[in-house]
PDB file of N, CA and C in Angstrom:
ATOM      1  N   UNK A   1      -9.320  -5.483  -9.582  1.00  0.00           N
ATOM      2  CA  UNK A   1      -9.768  -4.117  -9.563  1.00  0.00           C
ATOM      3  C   UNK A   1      -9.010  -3.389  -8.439  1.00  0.00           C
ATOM      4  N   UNK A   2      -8.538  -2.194  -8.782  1.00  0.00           N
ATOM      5  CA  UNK A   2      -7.696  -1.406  -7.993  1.00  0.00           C
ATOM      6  C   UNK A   2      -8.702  -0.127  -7.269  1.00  0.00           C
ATOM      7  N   UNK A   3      -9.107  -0.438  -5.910  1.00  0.00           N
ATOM      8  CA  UNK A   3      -9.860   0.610  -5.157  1.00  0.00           C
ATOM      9  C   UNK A   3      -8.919   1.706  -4.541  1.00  0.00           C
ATOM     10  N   UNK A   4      -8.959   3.374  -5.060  1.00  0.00           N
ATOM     11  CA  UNK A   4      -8.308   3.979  -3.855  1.00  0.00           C
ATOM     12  C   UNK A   4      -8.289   3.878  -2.570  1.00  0.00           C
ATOM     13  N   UNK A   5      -7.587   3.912  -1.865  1.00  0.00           N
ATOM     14  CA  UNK A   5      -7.458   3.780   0.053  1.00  0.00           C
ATOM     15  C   UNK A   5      -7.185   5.200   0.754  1.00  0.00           C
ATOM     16  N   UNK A   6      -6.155   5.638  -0.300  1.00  0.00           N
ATOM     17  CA  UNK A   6      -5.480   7.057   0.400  1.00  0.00           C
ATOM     18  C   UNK A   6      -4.262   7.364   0.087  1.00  0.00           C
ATOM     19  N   UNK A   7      -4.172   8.845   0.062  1.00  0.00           N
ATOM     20  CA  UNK A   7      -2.273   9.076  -0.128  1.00  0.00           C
ATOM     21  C   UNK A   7      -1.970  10.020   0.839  1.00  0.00           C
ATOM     22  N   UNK A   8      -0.590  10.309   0.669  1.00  0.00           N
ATOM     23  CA  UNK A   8       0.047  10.997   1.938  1.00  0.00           C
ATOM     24  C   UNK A   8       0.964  12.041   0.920  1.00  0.00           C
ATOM     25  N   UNK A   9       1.457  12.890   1.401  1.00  0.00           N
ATOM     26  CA  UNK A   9       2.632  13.320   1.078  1.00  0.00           C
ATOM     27  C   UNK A   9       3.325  13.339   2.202  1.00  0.00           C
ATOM     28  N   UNK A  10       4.981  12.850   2.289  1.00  0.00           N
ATOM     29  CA  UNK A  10       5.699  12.713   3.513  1.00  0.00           C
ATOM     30  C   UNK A  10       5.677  13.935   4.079  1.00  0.00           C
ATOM     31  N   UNK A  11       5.906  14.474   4.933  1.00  0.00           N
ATOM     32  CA  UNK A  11       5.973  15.875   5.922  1.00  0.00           C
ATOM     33  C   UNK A  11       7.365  16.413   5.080  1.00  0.00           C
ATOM     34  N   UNK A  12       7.060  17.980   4.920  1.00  0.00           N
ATOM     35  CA  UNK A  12       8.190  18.311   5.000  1.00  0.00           C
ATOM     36  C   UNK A  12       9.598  18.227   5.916  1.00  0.00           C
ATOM     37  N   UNK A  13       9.330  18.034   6.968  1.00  0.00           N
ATOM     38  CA  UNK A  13      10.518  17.963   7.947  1.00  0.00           C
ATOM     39  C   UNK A  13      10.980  17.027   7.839  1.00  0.00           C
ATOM     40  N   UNK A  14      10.362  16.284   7.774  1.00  0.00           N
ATOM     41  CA  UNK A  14      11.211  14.361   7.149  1.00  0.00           C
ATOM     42  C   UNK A  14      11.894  14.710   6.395  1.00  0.00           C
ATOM     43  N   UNK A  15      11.115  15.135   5.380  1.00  0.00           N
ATOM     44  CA  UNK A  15      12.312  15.164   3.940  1.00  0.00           C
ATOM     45  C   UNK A  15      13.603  16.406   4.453  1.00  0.00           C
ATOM     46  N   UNK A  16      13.531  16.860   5.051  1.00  0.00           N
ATOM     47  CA  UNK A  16      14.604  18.074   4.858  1.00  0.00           C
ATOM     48  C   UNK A  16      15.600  17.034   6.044  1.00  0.00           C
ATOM     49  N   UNK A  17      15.174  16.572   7.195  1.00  0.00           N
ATOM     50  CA  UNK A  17      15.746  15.591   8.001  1.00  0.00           C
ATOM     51  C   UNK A  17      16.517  14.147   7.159  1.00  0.00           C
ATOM     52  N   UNK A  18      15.877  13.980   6.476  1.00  0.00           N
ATOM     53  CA  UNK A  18      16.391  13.160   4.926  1.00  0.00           C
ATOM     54  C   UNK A  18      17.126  13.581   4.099  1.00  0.00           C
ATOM     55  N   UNK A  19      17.686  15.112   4.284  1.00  0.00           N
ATOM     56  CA  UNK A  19      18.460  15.336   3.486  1.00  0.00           C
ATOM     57  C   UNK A  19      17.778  15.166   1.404  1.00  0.00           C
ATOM     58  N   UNK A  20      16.403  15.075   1.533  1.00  0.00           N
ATOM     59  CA  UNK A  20      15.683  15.200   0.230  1.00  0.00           C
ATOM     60  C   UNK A  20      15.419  16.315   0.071  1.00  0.00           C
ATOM     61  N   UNK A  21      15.593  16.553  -1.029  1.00  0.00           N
ATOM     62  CA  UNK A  21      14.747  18.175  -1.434  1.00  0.00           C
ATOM     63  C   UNK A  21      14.037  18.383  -2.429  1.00  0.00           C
ATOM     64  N   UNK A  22      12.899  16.834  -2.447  1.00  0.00           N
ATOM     65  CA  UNK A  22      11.706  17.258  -3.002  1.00  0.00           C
ATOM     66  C   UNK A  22      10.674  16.194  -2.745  1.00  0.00           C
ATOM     67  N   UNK A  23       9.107  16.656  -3.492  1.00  0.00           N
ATOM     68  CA  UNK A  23       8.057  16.109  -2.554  1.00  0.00           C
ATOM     69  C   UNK A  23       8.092  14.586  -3.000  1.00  0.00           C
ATOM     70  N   UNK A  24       7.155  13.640  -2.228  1.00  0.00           N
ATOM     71  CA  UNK A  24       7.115  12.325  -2.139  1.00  0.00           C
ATOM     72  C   UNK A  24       5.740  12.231  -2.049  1.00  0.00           C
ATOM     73  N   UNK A  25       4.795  11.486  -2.673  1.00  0.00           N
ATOM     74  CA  UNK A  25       3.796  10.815  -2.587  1.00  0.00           C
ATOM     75  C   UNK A  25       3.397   9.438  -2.336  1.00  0.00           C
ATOM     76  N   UNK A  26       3.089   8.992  -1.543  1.00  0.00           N
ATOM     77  CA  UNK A  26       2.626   7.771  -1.092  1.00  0.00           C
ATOM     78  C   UNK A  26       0.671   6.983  -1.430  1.00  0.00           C
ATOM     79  N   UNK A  27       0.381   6.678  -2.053  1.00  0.00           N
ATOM     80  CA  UNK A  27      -0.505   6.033  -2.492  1.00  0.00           C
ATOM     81  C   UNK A  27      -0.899   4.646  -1.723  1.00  0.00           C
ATOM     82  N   UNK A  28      -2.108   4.271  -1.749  1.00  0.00           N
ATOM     83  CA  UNK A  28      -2.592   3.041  -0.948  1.00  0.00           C
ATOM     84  C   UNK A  28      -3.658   2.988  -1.784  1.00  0.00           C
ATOM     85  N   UNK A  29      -3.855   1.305  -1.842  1.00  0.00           N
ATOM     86  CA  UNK A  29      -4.924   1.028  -2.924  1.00  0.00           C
ATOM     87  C   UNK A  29      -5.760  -0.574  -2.264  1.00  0.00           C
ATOM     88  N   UNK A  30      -6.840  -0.897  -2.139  1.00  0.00           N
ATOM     89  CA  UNK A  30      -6.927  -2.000  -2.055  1.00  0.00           C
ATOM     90  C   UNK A  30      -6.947  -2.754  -3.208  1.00  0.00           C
ATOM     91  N   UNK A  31      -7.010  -4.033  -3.670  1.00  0.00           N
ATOM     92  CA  UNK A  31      -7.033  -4.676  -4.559  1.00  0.00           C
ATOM     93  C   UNK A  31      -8.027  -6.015  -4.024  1.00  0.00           C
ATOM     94  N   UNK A  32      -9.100  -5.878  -5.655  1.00  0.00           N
ATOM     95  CA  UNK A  32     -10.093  -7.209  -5.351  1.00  0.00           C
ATOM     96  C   UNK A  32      -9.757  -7.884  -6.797  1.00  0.00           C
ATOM     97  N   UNK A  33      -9.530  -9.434  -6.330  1.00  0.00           N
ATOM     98  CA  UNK A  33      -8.964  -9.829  -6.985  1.00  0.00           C
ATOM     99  C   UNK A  33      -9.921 -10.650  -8.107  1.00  0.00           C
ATOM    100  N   UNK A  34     -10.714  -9.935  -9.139  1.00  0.00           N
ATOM    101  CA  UNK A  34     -11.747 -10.061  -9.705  1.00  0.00           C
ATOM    102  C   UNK A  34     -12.446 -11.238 -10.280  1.00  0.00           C
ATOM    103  N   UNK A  35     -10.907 -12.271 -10.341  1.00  0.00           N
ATOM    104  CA  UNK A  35     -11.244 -13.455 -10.785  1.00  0.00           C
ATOM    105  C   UNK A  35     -11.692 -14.428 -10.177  1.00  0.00           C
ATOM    106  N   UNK A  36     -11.627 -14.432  -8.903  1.00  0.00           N
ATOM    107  CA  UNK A  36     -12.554 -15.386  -7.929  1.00  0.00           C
ATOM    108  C   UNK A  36     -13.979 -15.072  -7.782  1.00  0.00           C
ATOM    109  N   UNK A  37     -14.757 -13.405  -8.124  1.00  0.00           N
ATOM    110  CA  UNK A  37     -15.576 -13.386  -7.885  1.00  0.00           C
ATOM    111  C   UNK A  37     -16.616 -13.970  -9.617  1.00  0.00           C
ATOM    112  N   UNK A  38     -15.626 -13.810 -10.204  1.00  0.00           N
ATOM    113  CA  UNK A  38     -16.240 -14.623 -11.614  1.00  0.00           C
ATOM    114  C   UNK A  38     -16.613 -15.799 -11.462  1.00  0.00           C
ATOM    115  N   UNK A  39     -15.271 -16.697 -11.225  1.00  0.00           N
ATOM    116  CA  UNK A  39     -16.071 -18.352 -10.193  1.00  0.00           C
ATOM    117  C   UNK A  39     -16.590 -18.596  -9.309  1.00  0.00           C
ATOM    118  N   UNK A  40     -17.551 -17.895  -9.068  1.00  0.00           N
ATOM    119  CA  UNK A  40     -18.293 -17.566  -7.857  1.00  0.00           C
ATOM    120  C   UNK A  40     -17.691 -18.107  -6.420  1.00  0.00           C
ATOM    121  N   UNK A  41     -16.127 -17.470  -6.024  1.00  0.00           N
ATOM    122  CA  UNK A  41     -15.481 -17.893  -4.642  1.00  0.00           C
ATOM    123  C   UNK A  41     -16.326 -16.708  -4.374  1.00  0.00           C
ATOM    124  N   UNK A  42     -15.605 -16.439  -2.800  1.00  0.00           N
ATOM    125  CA  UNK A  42     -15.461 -15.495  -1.727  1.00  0.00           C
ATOM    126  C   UNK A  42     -14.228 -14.952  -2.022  1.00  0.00           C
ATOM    127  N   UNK A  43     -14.197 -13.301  -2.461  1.00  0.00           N
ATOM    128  CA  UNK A  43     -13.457 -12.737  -3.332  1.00  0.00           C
ATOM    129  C   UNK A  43     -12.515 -12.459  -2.295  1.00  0.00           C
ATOM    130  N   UNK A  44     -10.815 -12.446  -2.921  1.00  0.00           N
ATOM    131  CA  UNK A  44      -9.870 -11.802  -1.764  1.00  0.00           C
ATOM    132  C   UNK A  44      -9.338 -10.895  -2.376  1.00  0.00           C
ATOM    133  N   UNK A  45      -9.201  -9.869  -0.899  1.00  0.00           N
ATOM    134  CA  UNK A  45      -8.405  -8.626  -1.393  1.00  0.00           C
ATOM    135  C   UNK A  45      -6.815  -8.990  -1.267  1.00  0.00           C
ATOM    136  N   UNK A  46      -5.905  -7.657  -1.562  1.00  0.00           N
ATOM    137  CA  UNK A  46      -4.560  -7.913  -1.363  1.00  0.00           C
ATOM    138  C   UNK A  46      -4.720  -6.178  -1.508  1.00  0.00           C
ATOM    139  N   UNK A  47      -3.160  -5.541  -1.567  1.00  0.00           N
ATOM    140  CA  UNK A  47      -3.047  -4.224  -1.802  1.00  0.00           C
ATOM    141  C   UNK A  47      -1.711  -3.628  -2.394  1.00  0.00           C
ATOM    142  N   UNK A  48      -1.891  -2.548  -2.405  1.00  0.00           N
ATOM    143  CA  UNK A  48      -1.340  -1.858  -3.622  1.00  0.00           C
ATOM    144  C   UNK A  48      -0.357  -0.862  -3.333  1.00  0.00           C
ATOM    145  N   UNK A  49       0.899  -0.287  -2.933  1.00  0.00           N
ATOM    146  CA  UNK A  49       1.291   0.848  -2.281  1.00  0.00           C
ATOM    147  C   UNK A  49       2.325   1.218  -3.724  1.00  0.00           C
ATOM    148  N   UNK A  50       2.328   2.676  -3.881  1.00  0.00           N
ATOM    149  CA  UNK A  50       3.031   3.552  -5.062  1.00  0.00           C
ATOM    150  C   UNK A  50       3.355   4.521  -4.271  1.00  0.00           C
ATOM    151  N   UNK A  51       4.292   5.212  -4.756  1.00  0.00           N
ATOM    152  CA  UNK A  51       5.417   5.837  -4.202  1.00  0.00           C
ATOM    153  C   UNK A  51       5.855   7.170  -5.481  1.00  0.00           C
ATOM    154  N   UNK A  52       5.637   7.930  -5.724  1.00  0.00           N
ATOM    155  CA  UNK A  52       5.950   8.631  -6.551  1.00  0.00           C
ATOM    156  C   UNK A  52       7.001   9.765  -6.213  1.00  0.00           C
ATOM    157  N   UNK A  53       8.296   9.840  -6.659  1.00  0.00           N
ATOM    158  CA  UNK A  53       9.415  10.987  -6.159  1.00  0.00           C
ATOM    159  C   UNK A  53       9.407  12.035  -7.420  1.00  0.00           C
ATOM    160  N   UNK A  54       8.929  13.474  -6.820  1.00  0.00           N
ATOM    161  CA  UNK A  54       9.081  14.654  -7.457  1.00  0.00           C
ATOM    162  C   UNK A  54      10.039  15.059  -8.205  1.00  0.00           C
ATOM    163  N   UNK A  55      10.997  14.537  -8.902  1.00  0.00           N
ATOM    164  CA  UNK A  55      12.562  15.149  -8.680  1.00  0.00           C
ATOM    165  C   UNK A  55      12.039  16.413  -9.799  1.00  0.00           C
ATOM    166  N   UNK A  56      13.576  17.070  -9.794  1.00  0.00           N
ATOM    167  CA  UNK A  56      13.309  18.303 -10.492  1.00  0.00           C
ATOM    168  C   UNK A  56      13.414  17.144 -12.202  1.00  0.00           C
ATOM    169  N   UNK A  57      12.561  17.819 -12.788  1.00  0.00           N
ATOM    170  CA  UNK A  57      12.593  17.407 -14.243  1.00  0.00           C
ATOM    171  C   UNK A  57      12.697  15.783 -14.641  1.00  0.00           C
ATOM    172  N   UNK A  58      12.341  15.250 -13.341  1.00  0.00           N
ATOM    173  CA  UNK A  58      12.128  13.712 -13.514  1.00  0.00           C
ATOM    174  C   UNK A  58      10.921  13.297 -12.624  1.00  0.00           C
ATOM    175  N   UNK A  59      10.454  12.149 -12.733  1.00  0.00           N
ATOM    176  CA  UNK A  59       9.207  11.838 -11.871  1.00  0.00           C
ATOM    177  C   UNK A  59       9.950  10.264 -11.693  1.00  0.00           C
ATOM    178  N   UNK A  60       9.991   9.773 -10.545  1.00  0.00           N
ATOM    179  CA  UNK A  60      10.542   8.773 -10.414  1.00  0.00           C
ATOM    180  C   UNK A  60       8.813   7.392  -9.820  1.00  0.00           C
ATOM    181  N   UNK A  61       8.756   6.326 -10.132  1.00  0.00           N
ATOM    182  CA  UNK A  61       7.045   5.846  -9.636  1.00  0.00           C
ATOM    183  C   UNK A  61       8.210   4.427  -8.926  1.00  0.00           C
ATOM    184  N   UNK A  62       7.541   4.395  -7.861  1.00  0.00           N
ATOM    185  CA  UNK A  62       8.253   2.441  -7.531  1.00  0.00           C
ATOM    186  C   UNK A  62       6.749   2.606  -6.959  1.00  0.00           C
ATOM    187  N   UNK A  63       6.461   1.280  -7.349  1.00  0.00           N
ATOM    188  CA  UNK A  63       5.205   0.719  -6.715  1.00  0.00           C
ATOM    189  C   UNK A  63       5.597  -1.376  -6.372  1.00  0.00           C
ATOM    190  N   UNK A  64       4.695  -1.837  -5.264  1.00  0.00           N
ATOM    191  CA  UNK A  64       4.473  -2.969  -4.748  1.00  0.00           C
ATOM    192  C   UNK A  64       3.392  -3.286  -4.907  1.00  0.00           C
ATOM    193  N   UNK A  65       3.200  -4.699  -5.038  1.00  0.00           N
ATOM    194  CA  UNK A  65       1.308  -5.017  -4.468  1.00  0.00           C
ATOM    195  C   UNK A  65       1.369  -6.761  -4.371  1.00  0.00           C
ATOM    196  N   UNK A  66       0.623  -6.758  -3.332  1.00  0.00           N
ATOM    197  CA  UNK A  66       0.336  -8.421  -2.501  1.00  0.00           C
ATOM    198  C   UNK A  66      -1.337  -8.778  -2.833  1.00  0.00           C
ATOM    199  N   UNK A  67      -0.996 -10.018  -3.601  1.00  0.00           N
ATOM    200  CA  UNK A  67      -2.373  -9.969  -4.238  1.00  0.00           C
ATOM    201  C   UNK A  67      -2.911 -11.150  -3.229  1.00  0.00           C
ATOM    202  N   UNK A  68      -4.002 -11.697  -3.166  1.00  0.00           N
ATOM    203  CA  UNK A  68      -4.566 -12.859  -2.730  1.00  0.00           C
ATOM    204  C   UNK A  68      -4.377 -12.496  -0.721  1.00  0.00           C
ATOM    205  N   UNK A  69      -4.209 -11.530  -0.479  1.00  0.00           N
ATOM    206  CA  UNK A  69      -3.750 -11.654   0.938  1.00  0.00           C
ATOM    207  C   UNK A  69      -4.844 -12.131   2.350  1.00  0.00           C
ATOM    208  N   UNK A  70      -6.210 -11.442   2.114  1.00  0.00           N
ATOM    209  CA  UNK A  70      -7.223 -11.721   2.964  1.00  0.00           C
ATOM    210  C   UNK A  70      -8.505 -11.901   2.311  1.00  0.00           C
ATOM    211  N   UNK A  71      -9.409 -12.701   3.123  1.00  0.00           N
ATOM    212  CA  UNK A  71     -10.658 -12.771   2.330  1.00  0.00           C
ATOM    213  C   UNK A  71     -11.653 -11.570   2.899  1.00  0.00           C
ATOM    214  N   UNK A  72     -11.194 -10.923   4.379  1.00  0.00           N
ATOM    215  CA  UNK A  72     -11.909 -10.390   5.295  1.00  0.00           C
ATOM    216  C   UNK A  72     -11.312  -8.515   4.834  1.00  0.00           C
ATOM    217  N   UNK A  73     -12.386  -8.435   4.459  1.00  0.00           N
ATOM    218  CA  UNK A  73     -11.869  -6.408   4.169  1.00  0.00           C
ATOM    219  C   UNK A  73     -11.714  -5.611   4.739  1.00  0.00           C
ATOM    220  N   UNK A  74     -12.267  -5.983   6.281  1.00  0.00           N
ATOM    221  CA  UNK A  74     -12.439  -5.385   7.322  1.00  0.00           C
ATOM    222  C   UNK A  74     -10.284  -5.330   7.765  1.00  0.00           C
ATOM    223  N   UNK A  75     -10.282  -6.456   7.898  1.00  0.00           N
ATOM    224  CA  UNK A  75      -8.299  -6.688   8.313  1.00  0.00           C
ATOM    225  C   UNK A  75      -7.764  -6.125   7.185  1.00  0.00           C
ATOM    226  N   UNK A  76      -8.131  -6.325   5.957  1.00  0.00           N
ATOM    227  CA  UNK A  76      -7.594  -5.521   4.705  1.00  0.00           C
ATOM    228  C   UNK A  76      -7.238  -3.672   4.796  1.00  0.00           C
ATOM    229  N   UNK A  77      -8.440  -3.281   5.210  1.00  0.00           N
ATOM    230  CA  UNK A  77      -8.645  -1.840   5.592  1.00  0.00           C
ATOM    231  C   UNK A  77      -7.998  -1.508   6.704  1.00  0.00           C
ATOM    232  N   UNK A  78      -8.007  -2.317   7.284  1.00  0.00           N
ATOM    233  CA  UNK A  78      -7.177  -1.954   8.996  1.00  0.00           C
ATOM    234  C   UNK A  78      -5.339  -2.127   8.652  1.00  0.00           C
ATOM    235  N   UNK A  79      -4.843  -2.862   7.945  1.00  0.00           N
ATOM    236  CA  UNK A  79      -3.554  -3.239   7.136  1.00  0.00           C
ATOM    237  C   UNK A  79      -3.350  -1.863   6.741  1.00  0.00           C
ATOM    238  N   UNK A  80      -4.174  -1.565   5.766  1.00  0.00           N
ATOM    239  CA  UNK A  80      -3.862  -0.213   5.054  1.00  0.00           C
ATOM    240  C   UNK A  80      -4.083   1.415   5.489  1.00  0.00           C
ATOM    241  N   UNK A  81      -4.677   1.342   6.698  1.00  0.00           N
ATOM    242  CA  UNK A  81      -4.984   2.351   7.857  1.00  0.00           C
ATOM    243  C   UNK A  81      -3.604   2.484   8.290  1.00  0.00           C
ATOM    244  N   UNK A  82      -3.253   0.980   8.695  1.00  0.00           N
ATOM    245  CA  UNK A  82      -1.951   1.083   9.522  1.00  0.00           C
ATOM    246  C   UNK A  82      -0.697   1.574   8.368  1.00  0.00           C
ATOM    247  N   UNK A  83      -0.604   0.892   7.256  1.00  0.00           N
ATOM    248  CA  UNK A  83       0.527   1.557   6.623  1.00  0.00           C
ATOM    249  C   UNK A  83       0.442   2.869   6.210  1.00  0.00           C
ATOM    250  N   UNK A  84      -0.565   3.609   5.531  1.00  0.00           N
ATOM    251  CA  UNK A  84      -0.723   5.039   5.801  1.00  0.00           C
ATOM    252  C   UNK A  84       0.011   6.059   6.846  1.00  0.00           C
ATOM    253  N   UNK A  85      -0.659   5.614   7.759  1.00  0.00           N
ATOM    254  CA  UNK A  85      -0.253   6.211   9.069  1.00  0.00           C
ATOM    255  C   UNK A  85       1.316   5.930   9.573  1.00  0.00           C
ATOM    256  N   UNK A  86       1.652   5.159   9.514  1.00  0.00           N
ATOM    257  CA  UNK A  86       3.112   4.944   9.052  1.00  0.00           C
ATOM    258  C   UNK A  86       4.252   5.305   7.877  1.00  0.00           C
ATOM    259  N   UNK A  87       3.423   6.043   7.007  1.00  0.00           N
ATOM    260  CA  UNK A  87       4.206   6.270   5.729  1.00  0.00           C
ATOM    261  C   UNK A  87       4.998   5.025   5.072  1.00  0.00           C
ATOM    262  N   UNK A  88       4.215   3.787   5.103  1.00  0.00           N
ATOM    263  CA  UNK A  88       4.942   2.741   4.764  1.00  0.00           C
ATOM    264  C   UNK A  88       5.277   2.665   2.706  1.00  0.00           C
ATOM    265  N   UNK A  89       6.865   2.982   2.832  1.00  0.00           N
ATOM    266  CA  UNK A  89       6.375   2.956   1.285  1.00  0.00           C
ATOM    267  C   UNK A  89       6.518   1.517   0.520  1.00  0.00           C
ATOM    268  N   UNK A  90       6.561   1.299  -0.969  1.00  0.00           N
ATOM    269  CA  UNK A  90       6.698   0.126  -1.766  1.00  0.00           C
ATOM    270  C   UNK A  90       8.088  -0.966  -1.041  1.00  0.00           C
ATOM    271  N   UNK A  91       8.967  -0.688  -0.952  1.00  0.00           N
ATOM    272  CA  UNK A  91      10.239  -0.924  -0.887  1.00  0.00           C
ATOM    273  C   UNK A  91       9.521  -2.205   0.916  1.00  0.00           C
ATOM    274  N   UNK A  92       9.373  -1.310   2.058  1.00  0.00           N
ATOM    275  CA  UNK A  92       9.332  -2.215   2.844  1.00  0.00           C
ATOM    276  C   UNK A  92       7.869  -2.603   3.295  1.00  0.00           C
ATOM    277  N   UNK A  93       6.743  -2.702   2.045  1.00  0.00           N
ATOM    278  CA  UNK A  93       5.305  -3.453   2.042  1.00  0.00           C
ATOM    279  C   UNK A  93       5.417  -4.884   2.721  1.00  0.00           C
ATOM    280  N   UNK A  94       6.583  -5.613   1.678  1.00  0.00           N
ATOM    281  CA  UNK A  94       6.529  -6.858   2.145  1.00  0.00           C
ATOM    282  C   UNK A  94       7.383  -7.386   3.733  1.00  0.00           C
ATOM    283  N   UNK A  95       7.881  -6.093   4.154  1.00  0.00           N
ATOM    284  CA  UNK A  95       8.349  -6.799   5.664  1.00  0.00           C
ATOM    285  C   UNK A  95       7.602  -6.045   6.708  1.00  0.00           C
ATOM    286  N   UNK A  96       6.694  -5.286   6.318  1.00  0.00           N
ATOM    287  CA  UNK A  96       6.109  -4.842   7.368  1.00  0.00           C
ATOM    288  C   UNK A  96       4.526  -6.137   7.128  1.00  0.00           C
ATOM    289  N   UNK A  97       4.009  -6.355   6.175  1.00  0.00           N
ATOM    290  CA  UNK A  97       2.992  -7.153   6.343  1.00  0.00           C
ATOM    291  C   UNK A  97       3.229  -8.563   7.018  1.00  0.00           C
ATOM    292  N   UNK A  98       4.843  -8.705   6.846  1.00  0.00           N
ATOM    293  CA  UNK A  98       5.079 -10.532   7.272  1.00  0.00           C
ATOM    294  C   UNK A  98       5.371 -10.048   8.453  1.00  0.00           C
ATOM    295  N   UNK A  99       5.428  -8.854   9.240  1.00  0.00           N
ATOM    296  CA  UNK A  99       5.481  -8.892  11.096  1.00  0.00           C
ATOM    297  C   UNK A  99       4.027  -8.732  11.443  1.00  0.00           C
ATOM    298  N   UNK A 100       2.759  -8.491  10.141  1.00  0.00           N
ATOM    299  CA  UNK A 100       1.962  -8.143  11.031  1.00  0.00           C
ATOM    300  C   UNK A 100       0.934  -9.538  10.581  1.00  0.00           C
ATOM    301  N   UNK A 101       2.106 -10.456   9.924  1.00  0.00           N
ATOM    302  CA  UNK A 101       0.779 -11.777   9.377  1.00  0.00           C
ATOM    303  C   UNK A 101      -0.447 -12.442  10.472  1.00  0.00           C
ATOM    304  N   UNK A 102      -0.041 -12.329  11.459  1.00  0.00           N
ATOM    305  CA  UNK A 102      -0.707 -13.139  12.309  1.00  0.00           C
ATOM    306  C   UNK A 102      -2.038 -12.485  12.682  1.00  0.00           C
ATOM    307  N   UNK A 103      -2.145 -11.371  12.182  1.00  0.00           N
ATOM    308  CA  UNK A 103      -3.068 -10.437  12.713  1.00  0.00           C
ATOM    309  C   UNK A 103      -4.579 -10.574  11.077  1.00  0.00           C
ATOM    310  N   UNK A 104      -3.406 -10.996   9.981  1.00  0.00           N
ATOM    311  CA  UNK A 104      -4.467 -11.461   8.847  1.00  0.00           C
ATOM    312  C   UNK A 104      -4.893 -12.763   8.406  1.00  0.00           C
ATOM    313  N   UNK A 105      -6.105 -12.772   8.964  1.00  0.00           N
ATOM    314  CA  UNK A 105      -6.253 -14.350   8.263  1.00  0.00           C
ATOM    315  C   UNK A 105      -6.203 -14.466   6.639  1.00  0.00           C
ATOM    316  N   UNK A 106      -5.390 -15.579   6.712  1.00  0.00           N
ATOM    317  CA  UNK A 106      -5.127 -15.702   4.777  1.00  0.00           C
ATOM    318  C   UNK A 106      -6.389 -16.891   4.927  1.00  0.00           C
ATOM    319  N   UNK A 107      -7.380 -17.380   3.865  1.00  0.00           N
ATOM    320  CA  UNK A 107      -7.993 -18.786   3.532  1.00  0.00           C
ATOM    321  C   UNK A 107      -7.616 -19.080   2.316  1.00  0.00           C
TER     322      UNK A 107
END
């Protein structure tokens, strides 16, 4: 199951500093991974980041997602606080979570 977290749109000044000239959406999602709570485990989240580029007369989507990552939602939510606030998009999900592994307990 895919829970909203939050989206962003990048700042304009980025993008014009980027040399882009159009909007960007950033998406955050948690993810519960529904099938453990069927076998009655202790359900783990993972998460979800989408990326959507405005172009003129095209819509471009890249999305990522890390499934099985924590059992604790509390580090889950705090993961996805932090990439928000960072504008972390799809592309570097997976190297920003492996600098911050130590901080998530996996079981």
């Amino acid at each position: 199951m895919k829970i909203f977290f939050g989206s962003i749109f990048i700042e304009k000044q980025k993008l014009i500093d980027a040399k882009i000239k159009y909007p960007i959406k950033i998406e955050y999602y948690k993810l519960l991974n529904e099938d453990q709570i069927i076998n009655n485990k202790k359900p783990k989240y993972g998460i979800k980041v989408i990326k959507t580029e405005y172009k003129e007369n095209n819509i471009k989507v890249e999305e990522e997602k890390i499934q099985y990552l924590s059992n604790d939602e509390r580090k889950i939510d705090e993961v996805l606080m932090m990439l928000k606030r960072n504008e972390v998009t799809p592309v570097a999900v997976q190297d920003v979570i492996s600098d911050y592994s130590k901080q998530i307990i996996t079981v």
